[in-house]
Protein backbone atom coordinates (compact mmCIF):
# COMPACT_ATOMS: atom_id res chain seq x y z
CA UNK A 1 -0.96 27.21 -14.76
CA UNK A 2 -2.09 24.53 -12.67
CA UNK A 3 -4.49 25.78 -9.27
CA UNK A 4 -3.42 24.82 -5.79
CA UNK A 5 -5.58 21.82 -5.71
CA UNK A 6 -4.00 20.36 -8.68
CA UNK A 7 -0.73 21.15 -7.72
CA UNK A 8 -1.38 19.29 -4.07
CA UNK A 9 -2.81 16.20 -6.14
CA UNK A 10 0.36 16.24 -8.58
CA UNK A 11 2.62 16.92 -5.38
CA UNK A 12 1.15 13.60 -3.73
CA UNK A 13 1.45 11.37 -6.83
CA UNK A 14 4.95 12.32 -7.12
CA UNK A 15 5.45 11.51 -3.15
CA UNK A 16 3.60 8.50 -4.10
CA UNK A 17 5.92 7.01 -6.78
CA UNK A 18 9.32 7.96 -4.94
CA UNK A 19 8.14 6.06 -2.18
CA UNK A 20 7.16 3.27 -3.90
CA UNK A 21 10.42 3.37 -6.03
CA UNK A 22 12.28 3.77 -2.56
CA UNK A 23 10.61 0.85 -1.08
CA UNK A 24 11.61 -1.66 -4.21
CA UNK A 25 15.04 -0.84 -4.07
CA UNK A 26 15.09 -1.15 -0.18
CA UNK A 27 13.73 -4.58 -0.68
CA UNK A 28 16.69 -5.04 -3.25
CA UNK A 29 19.01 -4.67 -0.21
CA UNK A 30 17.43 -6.61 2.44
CA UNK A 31 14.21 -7.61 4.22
CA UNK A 32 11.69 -4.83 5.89
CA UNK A 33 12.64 -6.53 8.72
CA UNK A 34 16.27 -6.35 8.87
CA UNK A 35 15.92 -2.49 8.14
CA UNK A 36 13.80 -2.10 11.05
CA UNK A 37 15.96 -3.70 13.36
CA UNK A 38 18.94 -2.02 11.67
CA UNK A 39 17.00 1.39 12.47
CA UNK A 40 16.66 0.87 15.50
CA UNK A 41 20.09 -0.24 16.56
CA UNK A 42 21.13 3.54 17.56
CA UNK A 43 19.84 6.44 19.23
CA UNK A 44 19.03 8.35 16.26
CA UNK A 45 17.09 5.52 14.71
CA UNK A 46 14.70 5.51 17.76
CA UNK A 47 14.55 9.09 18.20
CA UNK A 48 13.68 9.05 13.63
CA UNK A 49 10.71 6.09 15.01
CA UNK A 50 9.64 8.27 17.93
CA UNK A 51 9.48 11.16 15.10
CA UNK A 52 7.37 8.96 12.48
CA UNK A 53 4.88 7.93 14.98
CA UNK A 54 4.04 11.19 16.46
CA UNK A 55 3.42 12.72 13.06
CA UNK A 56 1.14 9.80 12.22
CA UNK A 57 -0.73 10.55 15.35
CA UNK A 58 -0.67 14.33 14.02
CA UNK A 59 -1.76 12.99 10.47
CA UNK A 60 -4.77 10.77 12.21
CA UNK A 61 -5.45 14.22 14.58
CA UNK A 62 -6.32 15.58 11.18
CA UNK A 63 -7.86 12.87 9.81
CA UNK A 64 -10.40 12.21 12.45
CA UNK A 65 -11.36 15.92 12.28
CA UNK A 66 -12.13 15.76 8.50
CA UNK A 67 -13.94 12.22 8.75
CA UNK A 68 -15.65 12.44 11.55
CA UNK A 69 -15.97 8.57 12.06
CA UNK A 70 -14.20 6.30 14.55
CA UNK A 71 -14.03 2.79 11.64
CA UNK A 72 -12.39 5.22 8.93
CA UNK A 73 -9.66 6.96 11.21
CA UNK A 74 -8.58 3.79 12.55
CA UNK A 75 -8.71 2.24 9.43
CA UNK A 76 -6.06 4.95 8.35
CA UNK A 77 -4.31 5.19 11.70
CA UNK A 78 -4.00 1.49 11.27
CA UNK A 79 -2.75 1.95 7.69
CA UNK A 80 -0.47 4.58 8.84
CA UNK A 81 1.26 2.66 11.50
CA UNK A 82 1.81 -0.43 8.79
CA UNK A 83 3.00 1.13 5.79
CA UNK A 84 4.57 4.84 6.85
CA UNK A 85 3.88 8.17 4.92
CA UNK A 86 2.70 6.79 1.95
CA UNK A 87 -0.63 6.49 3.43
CA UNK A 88 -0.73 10.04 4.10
CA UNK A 89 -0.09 11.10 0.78
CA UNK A 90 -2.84 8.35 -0.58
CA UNK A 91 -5.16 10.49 1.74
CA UNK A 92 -3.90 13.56 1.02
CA UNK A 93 -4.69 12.47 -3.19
CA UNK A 94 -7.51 11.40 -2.34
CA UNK A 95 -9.07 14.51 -0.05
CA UNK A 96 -7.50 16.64 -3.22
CA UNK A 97 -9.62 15.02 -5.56
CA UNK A 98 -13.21 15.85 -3.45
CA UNK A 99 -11.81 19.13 -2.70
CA UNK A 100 -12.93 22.23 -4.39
CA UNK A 101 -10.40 24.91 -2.62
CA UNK A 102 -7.48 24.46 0.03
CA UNK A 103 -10.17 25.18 2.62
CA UNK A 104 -11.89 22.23 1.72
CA UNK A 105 -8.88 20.30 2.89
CA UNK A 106 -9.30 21.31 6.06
CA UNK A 107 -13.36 21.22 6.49
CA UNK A 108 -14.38 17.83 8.11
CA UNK A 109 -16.18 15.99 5.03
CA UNK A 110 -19.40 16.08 5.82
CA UNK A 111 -19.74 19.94 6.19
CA UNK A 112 -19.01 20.39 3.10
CA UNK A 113 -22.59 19.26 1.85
CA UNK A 114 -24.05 21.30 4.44
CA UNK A 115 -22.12 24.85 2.80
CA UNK A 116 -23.39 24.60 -0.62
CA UNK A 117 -27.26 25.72 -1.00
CA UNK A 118 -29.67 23.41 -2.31
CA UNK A 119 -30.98 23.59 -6.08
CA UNK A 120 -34.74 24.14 -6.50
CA UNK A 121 -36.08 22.58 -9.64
CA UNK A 122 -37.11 24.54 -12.71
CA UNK A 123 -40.73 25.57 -12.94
């Protein structure tokens, strides 16, 4: 049976690939563009924009805690804001990958080294 941390890793690759799929076929249809301004044409197109961008600023909240450096959140808030959810599950593979529990997902990065005890050499 595959752990927790395996399962969020799989669960982002998966979110990964439909989105990417999604994304070709949208192209298919018509420009990024024209979807955008299609979008927000109504009400309920702005209010699904308004909706996007606070989660990313939720998903960079989280980001900044776990980093801990001003260059690499606004690197990802940047990516966020250019290319949707797909950056958050790119992070969210790649913070699965270092991480040892579910906790870990949470701890800012750096802490992490500071938790586990230092090896003393053999004598």
């Amino acid at each position: 049976m595959m752990g927790p941390i395996r399962l969020i890793s799989f669960a982002a690759t998966l979110g990964i690939a439909a989105l990417l799929v999604l994304f070709v076929w949208s192209f298919m249809e018509m420009s990024l563009w024209a979807g955008l301004l299609a979008t927000v044409d109504t009400r309920w197109g702005v209010a699904t924009m308004v909706d996007l961008y606070l989660g990313f600023f939720v998903m960079t909240g989280w980001i900044a805690h776990r980093e801990r450096s001003i260059p690499r959140t606004l690197a990802w808030f940047v990516g966020l804001c250019l290319l949707g959810n797909i950056i958050t599950l790119v992070y969210l593979f790649m913070a699965s990958l270092r991480a040892k529990s579910v906790d870990d997902l949470f701890r800012p990065v750096h802490s992490r080294a500071e938790l586990t005890p230092p090896t003393t050499p053999a004598a």
